[in-house]
PDB file of N, CA and C in Angstrom:
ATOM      1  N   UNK A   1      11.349 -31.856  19.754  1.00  0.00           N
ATOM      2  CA  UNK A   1      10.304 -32.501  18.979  1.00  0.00           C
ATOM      3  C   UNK A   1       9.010 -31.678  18.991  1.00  0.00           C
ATOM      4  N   UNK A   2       8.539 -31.274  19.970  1.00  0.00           N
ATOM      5  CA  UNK A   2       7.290 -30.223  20.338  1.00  0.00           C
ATOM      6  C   UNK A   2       7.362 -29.136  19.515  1.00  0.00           C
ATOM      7  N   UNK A   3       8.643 -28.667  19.457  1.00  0.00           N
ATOM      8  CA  UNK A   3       8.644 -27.419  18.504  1.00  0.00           C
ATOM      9  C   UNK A   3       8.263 -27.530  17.012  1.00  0.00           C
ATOM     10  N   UNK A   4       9.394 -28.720  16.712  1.00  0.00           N
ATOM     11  CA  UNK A   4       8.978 -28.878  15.123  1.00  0.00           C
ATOM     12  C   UNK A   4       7.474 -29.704  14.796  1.00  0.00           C
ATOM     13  N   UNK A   5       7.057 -29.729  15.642  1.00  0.00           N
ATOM     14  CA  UNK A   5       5.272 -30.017  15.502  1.00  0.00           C
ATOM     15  C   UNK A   5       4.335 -28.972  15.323  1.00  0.00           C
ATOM     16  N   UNK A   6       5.097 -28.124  16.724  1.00  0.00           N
ATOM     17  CA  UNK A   6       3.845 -27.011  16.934  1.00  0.00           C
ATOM     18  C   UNK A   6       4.522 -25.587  15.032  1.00  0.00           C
ATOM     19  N   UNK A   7       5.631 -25.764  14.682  1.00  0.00           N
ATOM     20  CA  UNK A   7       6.131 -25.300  13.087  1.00  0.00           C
ATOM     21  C   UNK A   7       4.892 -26.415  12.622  1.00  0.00           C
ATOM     22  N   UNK A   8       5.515 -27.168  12.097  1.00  0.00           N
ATOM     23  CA  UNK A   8       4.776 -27.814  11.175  1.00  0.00           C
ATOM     24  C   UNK A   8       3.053 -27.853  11.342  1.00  0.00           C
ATOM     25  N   UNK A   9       2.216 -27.476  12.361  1.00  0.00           N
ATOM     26  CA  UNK A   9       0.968 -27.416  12.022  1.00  0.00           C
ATOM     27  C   UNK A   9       0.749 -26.068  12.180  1.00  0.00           C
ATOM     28  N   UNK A  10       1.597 -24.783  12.321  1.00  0.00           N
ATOM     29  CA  UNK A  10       1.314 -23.679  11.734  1.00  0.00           C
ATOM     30  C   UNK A  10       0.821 -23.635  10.194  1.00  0.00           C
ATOM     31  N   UNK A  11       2.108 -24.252   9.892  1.00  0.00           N
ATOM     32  CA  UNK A  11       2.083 -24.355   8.372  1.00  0.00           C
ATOM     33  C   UNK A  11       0.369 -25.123   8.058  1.00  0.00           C
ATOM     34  N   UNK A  12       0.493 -25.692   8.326  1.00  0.00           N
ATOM     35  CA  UNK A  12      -0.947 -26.356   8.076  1.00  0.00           C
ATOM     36  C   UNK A  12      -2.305 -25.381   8.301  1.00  0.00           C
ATOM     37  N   UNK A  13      -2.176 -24.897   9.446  1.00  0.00           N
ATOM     38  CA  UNK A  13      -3.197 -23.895   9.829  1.00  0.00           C
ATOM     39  C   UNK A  13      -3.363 -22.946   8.804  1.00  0.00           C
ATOM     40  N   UNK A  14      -1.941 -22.440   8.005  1.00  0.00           N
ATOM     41  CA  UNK A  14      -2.151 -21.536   7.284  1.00  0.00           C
ATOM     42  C   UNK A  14      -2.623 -22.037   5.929  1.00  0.00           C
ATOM     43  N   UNK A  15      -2.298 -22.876   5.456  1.00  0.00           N
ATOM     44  CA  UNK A  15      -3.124 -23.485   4.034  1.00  0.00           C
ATOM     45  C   UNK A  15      -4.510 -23.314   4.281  1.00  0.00           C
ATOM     46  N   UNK A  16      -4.818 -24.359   5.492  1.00  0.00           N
ATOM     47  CA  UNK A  16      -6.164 -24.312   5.917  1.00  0.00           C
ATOM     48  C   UNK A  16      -7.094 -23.372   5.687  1.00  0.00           C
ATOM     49  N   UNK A  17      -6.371 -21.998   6.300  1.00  0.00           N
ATOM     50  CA  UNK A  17      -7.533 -20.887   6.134  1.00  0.00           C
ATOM     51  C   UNK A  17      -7.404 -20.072   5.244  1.00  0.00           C
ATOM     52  N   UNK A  18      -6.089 -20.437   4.528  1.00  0.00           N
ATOM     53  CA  UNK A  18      -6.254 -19.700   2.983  1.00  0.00           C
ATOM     54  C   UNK A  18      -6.832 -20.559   1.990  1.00  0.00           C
ATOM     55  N   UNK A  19      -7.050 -21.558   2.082  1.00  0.00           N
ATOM     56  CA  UNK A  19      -8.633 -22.659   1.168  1.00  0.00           C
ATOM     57  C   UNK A  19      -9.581 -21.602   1.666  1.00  0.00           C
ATOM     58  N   UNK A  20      -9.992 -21.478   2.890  1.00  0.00           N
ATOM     59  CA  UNK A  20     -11.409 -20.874   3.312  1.00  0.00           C
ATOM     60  C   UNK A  20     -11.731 -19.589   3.653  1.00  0.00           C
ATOM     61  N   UNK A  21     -10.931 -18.925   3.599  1.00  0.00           N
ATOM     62  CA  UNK A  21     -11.091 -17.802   3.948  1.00  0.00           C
ATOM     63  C   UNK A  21     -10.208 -16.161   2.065  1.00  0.00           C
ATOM     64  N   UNK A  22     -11.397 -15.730   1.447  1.00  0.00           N
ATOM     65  CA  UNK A  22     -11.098 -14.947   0.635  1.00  0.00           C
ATOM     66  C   UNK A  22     -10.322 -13.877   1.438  1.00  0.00           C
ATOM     67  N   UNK A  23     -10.540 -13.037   2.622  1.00  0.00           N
ATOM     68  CA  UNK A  23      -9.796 -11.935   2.813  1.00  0.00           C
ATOM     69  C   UNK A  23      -8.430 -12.149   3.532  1.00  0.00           C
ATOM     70  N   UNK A  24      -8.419 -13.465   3.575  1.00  0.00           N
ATOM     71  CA  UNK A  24      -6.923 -14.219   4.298  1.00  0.00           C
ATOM     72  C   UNK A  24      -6.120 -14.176   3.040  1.00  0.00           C
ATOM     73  N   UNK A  25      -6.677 -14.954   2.117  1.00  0.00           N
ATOM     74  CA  UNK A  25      -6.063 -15.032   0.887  1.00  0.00           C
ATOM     75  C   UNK A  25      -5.118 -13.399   0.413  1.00  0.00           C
ATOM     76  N   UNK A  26      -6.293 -12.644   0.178  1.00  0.00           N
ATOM     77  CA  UNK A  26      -5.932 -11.282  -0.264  1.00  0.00           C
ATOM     78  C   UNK A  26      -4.798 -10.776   0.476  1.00  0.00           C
ATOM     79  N   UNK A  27      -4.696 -11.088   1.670  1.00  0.00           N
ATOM     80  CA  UNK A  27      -3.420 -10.602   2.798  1.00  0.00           C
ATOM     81  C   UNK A  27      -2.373 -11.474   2.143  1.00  0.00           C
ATOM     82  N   UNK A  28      -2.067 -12.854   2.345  1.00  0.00           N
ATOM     83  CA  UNK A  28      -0.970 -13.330   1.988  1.00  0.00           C
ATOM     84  C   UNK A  28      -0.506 -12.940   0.566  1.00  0.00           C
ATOM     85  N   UNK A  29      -1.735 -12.647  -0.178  1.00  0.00           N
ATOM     86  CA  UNK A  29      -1.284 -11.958  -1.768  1.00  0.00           C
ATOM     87  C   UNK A  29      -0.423 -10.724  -1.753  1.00  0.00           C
ATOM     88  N   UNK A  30      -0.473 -10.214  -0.687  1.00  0.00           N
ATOM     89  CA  UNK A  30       0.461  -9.122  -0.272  1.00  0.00           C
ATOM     90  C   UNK A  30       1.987  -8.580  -0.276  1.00  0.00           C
ATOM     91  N   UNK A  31       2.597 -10.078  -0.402  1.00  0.00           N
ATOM     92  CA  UNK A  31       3.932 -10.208   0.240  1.00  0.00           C
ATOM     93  C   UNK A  31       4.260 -11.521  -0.909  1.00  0.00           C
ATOM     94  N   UNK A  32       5.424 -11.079  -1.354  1.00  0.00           N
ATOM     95  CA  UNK A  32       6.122 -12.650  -1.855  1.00  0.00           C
ATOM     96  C   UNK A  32       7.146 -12.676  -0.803  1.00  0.00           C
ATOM     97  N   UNK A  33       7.557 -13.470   0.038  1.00  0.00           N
ATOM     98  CA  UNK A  33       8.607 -13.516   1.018  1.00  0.00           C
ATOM     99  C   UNK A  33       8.971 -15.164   1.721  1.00  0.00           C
ATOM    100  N   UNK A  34      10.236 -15.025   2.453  1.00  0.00           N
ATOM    101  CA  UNK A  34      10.319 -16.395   2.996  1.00  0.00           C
ATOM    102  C   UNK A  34      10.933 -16.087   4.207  1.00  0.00           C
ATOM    103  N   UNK A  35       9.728 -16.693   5.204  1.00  0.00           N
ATOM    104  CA  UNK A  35       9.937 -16.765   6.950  1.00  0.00           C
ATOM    105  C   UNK A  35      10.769 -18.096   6.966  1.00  0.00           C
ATOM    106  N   UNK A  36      11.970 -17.603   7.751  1.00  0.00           N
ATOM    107  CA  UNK A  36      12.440 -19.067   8.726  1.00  0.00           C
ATOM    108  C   UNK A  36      12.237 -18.493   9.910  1.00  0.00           C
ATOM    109  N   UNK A  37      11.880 -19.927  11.048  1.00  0.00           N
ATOM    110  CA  UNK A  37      11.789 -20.508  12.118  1.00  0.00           C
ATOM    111  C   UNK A  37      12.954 -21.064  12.694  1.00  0.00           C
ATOM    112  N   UNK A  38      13.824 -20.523  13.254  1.00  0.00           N
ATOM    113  CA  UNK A  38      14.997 -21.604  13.031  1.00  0.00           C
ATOM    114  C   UNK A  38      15.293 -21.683  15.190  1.00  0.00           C
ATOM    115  N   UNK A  39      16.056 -22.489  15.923  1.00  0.00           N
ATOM    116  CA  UNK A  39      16.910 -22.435  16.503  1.00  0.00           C
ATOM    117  C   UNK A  39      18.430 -21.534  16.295  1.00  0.00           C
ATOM    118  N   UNK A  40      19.330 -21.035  17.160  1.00  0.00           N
ATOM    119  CA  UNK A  40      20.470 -20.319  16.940  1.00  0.00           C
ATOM    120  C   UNK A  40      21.204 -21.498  16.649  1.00  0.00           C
ATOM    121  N   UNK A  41      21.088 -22.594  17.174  1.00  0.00           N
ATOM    122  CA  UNK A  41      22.153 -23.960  16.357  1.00  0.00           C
ATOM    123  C   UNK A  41      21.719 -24.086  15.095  1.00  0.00           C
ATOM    124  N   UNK A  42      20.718 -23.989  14.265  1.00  0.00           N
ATOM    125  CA  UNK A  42      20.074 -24.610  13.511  1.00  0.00           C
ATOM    126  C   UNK A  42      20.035 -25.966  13.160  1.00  0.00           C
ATOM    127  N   UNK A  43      19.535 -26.408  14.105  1.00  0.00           N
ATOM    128  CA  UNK A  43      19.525 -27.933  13.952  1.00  0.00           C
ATOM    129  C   UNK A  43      17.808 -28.235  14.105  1.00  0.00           C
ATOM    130  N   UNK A  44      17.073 -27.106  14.280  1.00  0.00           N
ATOM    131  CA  UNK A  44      15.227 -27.282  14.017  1.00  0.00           C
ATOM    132  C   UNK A  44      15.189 -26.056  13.410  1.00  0.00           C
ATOM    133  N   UNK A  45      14.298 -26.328  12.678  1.00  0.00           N
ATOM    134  CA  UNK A  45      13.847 -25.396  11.703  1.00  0.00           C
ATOM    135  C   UNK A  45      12.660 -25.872  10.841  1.00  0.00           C
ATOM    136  N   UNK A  46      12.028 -24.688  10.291  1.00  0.00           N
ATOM    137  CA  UNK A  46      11.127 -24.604   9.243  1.00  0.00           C
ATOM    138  C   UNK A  46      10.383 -23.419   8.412  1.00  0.00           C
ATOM    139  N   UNK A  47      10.537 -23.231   7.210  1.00  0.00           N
ATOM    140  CA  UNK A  47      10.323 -22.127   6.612  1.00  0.00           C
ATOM    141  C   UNK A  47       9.075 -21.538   5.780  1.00  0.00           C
ATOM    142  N   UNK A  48       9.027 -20.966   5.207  1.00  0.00           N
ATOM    143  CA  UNK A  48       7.252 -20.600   4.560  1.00  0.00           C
ATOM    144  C   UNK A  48       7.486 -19.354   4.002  1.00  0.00           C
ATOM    145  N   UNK A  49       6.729 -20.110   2.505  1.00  0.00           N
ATOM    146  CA  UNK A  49       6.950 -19.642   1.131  1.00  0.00           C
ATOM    147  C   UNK A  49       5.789 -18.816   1.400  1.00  0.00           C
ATOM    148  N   UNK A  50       5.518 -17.356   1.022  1.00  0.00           N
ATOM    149  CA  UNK A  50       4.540 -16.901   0.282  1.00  0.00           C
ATOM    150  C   UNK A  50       4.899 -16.604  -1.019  1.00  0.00           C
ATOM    151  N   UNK A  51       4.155 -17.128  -2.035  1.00  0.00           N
ATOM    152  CA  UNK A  51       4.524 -16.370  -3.137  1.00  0.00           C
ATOM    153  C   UNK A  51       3.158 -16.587  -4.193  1.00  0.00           C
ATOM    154  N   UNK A  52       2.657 -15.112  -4.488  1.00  0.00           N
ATOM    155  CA  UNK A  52       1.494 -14.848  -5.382  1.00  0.00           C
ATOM    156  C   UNK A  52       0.236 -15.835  -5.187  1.00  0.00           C
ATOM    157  N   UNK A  53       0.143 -14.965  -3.596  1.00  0.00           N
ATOM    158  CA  UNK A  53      -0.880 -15.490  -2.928  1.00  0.00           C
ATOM    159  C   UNK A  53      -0.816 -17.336  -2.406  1.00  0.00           C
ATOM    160  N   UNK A  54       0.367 -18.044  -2.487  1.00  0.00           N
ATOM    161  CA  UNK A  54       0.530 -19.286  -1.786  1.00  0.00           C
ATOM    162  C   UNK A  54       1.423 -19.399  -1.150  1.00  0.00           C
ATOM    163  N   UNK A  55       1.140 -20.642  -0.451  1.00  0.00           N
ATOM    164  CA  UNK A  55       1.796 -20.876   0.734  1.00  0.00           C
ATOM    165  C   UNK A  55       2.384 -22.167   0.478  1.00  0.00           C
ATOM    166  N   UNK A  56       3.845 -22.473   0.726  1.00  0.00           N
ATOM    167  CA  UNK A  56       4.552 -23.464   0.938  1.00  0.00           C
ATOM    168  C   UNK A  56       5.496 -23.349   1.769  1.00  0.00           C
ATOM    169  N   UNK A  57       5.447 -24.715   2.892  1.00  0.00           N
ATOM    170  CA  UNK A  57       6.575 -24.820   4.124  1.00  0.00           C
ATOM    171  C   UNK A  57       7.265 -25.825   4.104  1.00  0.00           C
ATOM    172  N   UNK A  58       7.913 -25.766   4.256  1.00  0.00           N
ATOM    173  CA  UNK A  58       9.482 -27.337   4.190  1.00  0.00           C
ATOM    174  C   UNK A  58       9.961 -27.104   5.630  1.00  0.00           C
ATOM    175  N   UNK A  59      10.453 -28.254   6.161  1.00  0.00           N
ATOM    176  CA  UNK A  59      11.343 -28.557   7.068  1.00  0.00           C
ATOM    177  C   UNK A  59      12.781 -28.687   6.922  1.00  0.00           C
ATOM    178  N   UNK A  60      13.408 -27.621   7.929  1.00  0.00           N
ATOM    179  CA  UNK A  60      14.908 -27.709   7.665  1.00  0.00           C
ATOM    180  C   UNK A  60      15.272 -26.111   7.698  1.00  0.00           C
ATOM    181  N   UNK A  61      16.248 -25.331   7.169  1.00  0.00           N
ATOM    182  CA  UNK A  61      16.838 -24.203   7.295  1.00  0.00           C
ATOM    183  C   UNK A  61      16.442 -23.596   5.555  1.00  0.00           C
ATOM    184  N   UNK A  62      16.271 -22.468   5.440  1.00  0.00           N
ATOM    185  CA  UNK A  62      16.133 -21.864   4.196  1.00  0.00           C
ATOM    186  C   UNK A  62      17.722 -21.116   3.846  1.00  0.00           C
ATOM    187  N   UNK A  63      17.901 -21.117   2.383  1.00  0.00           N
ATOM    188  CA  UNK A  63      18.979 -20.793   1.800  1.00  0.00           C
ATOM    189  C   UNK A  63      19.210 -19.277   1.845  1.00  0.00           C
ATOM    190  N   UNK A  64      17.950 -18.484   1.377  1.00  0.00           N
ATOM    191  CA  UNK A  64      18.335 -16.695   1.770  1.00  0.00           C
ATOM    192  C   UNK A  64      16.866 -16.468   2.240  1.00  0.00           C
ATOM    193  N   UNK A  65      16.373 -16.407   3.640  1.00  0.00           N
ATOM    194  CA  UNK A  65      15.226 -16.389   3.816  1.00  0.00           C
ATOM    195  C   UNK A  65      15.432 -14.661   4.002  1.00  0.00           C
ATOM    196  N   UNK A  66      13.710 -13.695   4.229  1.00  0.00           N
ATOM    197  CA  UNK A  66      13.546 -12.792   3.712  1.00  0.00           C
ATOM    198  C   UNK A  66      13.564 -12.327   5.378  1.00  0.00           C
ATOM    199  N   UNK A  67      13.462 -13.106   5.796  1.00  0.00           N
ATOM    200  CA  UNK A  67      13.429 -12.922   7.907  1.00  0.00           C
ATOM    201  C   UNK A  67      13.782 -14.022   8.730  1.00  0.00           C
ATOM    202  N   UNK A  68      14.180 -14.303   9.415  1.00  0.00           N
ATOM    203  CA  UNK A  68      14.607 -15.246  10.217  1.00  0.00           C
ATOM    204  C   UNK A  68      13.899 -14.674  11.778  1.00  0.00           C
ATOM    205  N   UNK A  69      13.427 -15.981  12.788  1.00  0.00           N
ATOM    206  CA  UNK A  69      12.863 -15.370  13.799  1.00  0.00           C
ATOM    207  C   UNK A  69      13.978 -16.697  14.592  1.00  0.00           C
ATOM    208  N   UNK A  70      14.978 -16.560  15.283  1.00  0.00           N
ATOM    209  CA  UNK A  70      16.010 -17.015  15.750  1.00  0.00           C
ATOM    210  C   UNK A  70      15.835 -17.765  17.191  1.00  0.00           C
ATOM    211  N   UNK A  71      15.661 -18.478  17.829  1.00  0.00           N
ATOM    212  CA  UNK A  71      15.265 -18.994  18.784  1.00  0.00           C
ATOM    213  C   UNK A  71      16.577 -19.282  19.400  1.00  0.00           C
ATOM    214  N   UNK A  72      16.685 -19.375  20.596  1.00  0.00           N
ATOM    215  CA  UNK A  72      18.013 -19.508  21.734  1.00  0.00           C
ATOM    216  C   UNK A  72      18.123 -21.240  22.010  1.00  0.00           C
ATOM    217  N   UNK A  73      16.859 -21.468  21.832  1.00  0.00           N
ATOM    218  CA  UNK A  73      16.635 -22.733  21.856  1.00  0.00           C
ATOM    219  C   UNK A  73      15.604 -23.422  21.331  1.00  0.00           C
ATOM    220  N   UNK A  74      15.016 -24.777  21.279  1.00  0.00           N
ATOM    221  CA  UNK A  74      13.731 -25.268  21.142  1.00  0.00           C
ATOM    222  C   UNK A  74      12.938 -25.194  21.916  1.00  0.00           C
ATOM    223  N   UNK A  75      13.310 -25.619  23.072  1.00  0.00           N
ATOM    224  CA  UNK A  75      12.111 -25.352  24.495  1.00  0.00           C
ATOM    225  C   UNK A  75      11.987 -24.125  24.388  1.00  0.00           C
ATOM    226  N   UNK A  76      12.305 -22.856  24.675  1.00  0.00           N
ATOM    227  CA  UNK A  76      12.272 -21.708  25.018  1.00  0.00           C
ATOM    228  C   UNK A  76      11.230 -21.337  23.621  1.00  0.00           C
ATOM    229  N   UNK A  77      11.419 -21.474  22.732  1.00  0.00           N
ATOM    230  CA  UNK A  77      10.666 -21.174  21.541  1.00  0.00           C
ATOM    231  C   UNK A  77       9.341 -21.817  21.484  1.00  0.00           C
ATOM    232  N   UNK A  78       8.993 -23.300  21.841  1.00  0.00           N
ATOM    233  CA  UNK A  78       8.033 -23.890  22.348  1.00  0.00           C
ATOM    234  C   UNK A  78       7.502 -22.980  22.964  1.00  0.00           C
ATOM    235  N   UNK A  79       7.784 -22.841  24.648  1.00  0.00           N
ATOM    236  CA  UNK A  79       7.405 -22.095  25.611  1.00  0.00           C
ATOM    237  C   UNK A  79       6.502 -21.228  25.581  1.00  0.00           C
ATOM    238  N   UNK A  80       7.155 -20.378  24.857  1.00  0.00           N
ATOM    239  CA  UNK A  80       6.674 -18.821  24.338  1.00  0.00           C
ATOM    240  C   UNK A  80       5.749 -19.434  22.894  1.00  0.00           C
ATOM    241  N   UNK A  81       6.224 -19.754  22.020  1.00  0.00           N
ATOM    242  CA  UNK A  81       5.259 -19.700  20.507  1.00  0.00           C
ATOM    243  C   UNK A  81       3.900 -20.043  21.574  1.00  0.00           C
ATOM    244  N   UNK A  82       3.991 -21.305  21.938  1.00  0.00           N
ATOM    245  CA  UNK A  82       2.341 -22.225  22.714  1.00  0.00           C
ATOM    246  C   UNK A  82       1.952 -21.338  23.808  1.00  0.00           C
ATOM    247  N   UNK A  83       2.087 -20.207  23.786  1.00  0.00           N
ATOM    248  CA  UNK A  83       1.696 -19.609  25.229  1.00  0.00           C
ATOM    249  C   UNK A  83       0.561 -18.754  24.337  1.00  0.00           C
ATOM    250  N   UNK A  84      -0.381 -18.094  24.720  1.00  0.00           N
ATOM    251  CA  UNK A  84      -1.367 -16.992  24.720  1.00  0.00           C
ATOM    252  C   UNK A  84      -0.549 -15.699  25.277  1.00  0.00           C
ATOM    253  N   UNK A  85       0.476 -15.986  25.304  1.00  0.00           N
ATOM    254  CA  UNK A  85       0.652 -14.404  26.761  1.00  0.00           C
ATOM    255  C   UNK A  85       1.765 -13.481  25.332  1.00  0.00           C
ATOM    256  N   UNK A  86       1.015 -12.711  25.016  1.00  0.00           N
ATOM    257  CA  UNK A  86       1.728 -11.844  24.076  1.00  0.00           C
ATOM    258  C   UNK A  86       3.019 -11.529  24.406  1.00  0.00           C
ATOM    259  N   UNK A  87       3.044 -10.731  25.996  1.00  0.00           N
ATOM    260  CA  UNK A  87       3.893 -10.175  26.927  1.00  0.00           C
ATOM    261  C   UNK A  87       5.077 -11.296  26.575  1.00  0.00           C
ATOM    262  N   UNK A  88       5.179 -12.412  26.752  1.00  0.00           N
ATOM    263  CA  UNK A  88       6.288 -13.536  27.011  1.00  0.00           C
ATOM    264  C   UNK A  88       7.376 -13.126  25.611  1.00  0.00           C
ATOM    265  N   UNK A  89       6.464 -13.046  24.848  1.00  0.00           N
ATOM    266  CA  UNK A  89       7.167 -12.830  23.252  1.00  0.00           C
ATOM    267  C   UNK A  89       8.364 -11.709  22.997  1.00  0.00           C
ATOM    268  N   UNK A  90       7.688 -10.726  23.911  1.00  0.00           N
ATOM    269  CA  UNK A  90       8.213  -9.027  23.830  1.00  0.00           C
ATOM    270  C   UNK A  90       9.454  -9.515  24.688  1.00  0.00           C
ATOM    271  N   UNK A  91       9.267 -10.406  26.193  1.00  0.00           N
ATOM    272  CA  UNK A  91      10.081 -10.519  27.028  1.00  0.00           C
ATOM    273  C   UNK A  91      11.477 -11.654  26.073  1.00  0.00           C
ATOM    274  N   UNK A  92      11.089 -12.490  25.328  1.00  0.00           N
ATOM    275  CA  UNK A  92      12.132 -13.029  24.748  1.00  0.00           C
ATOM    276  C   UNK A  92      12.650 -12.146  23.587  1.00  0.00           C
ATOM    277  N   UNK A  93      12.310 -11.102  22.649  1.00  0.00           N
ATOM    278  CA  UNK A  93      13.285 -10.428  22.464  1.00  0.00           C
ATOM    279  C   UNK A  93      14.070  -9.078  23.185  1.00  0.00           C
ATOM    280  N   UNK A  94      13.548  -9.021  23.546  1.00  0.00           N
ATOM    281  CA  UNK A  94      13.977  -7.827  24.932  1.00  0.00           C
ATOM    282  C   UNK A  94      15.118  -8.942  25.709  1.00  0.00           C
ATOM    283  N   UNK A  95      14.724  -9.987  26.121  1.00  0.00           N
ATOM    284  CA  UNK A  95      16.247 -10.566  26.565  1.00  0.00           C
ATOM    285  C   UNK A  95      17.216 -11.738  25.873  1.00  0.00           C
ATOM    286  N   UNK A  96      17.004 -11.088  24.191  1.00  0.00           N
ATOM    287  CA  UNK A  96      17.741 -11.973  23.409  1.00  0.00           C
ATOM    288  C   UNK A  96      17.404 -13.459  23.024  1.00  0.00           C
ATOM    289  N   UNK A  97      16.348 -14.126  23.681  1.00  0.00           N
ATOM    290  CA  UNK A  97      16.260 -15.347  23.307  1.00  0.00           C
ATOM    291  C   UNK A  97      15.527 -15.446  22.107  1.00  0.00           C
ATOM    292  N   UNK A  98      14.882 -14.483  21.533  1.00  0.00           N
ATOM    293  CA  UNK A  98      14.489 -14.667  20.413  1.00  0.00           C
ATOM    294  C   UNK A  98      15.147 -13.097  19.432  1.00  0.00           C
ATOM    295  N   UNK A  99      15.733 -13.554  18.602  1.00  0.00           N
ATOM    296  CA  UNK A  99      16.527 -12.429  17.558  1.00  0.00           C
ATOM    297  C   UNK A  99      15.539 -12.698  16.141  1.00  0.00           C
ATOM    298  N   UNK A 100      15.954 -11.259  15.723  1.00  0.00           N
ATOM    299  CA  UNK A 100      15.489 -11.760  14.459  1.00  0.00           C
ATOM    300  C   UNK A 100      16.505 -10.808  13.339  1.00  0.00           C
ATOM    301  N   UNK A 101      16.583 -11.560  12.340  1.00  0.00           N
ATOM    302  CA  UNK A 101      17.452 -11.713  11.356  1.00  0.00           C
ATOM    303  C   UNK A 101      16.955 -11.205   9.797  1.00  0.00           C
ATOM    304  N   UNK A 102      16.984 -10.121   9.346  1.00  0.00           N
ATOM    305  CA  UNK A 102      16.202  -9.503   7.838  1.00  0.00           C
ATOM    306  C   UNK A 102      15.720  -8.656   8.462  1.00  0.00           C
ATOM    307  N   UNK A 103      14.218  -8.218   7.567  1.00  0.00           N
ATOM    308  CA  UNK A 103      13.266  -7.479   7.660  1.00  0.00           C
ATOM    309  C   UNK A 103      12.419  -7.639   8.588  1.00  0.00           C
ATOM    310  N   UNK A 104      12.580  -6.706   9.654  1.00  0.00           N
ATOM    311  CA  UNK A 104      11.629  -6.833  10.516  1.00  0.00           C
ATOM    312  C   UNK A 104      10.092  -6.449  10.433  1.00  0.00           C
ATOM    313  N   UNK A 105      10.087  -5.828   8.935  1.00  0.00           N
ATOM    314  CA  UNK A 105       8.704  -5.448   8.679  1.00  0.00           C
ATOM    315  C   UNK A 105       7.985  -6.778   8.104  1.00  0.00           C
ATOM    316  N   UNK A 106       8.601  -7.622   7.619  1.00  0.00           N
ATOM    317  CA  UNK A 106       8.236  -8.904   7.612  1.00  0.00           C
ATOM    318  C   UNK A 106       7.620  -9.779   8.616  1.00  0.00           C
ATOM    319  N   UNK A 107       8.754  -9.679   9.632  1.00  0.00           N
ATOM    320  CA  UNK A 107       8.888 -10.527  10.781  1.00  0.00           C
ATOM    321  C   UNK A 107       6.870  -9.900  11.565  1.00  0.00           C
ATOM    322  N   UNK A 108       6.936  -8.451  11.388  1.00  0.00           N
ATOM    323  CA  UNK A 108       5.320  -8.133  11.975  1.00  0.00           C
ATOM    324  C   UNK A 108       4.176  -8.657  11.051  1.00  0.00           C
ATOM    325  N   UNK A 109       4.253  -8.605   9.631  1.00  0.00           N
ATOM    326  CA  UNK A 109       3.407  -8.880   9.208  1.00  0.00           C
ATOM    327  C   UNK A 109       3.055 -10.449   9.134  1.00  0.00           C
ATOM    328  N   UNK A 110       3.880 -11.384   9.032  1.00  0.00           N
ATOM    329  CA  UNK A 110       3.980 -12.800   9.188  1.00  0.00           C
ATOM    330  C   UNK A 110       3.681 -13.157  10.802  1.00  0.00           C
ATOM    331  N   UNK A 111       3.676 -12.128  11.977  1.00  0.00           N
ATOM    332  CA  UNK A 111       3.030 -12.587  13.310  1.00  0.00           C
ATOM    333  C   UNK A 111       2.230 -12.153  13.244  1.00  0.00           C
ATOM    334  N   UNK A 112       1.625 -11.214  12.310  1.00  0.00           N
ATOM    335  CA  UNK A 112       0.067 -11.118  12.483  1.00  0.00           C
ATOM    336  C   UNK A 112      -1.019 -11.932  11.284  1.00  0.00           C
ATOM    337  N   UNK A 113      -0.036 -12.207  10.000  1.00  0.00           N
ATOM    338  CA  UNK A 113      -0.512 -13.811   9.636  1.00  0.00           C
ATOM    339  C   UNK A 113      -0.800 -15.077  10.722  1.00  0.00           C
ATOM    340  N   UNK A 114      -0.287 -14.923  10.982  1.00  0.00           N
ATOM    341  CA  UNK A 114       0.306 -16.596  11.671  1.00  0.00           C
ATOM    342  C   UNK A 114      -0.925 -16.387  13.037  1.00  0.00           C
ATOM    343  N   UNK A 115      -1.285 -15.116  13.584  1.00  0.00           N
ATOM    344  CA  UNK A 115      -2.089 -15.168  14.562  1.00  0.00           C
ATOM    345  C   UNK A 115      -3.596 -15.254  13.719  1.00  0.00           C
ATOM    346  N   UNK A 116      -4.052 -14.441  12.638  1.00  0.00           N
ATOM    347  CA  UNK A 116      -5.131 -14.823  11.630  1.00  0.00           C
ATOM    348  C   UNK A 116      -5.393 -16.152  11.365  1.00  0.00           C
ATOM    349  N   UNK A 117      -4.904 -16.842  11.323  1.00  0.00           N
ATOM    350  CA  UNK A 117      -4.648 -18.085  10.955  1.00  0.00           C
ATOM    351  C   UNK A 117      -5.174 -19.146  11.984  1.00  0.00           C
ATOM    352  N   UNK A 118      -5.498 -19.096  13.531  1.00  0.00           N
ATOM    353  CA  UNK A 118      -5.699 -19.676  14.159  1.00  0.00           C
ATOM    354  C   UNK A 118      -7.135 -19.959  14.498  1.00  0.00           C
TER     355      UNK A 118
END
């Protein structure tokens, strides 16, 4: 449950500061693409639209997303997403609990969205 909260007010965060912020905007104008969030069961999930400069997120699994950031679990993904400690992040893909799936040039530019955003 924690997880698909702390997804779902990403998503929020990011509308948020693309209303208020012009050079946020200009970044997400960057990329048409679609991030999933998922668990390796996929049974939590949530995804996010950029496209020509907007943002839309749904709950649930995406059909051909453009990256997938794969979680081993929900807690473990909790854990690490809600932490400050960069290090923890590197340590879950370095020991598999977090995979990622597509373009990984995606997968960087959408964690350094998603950290703008806060």
């Amino acid at each position: 449950m924690k997880f698909q909260i702390l997804l779902y007010l990403l998503g929020r965060k990011l509308k948020a500061k693309l209303k208020k912020d012009p050079e946020f905007k200009k970044r997400v104008s960057e990329k048409n693409c679609t991030v999933q969030i998922k668990t390796a069961d996929n049974s939590r999930g949530r995804y996010y639209t950029f496209n020509n400069g907007e943002i839309t997120t749904n709950k649930g699994i995406a059909a051909d997303p453009t990256v997938s950031l794969v979680w081993e679990n929900a807690s473990i993904a909790f854990e690490v997403l809600s932490s400050q400690d960069q290090a923890k992040r590197m340590e879950a893909l370095q020991s598999g609990k977090l995979k990622l799936e597509g373009d990984g040039a995606t997968a960087l530019w959408f964690t350094e969205t998603a950290k703008q955003a806060r």
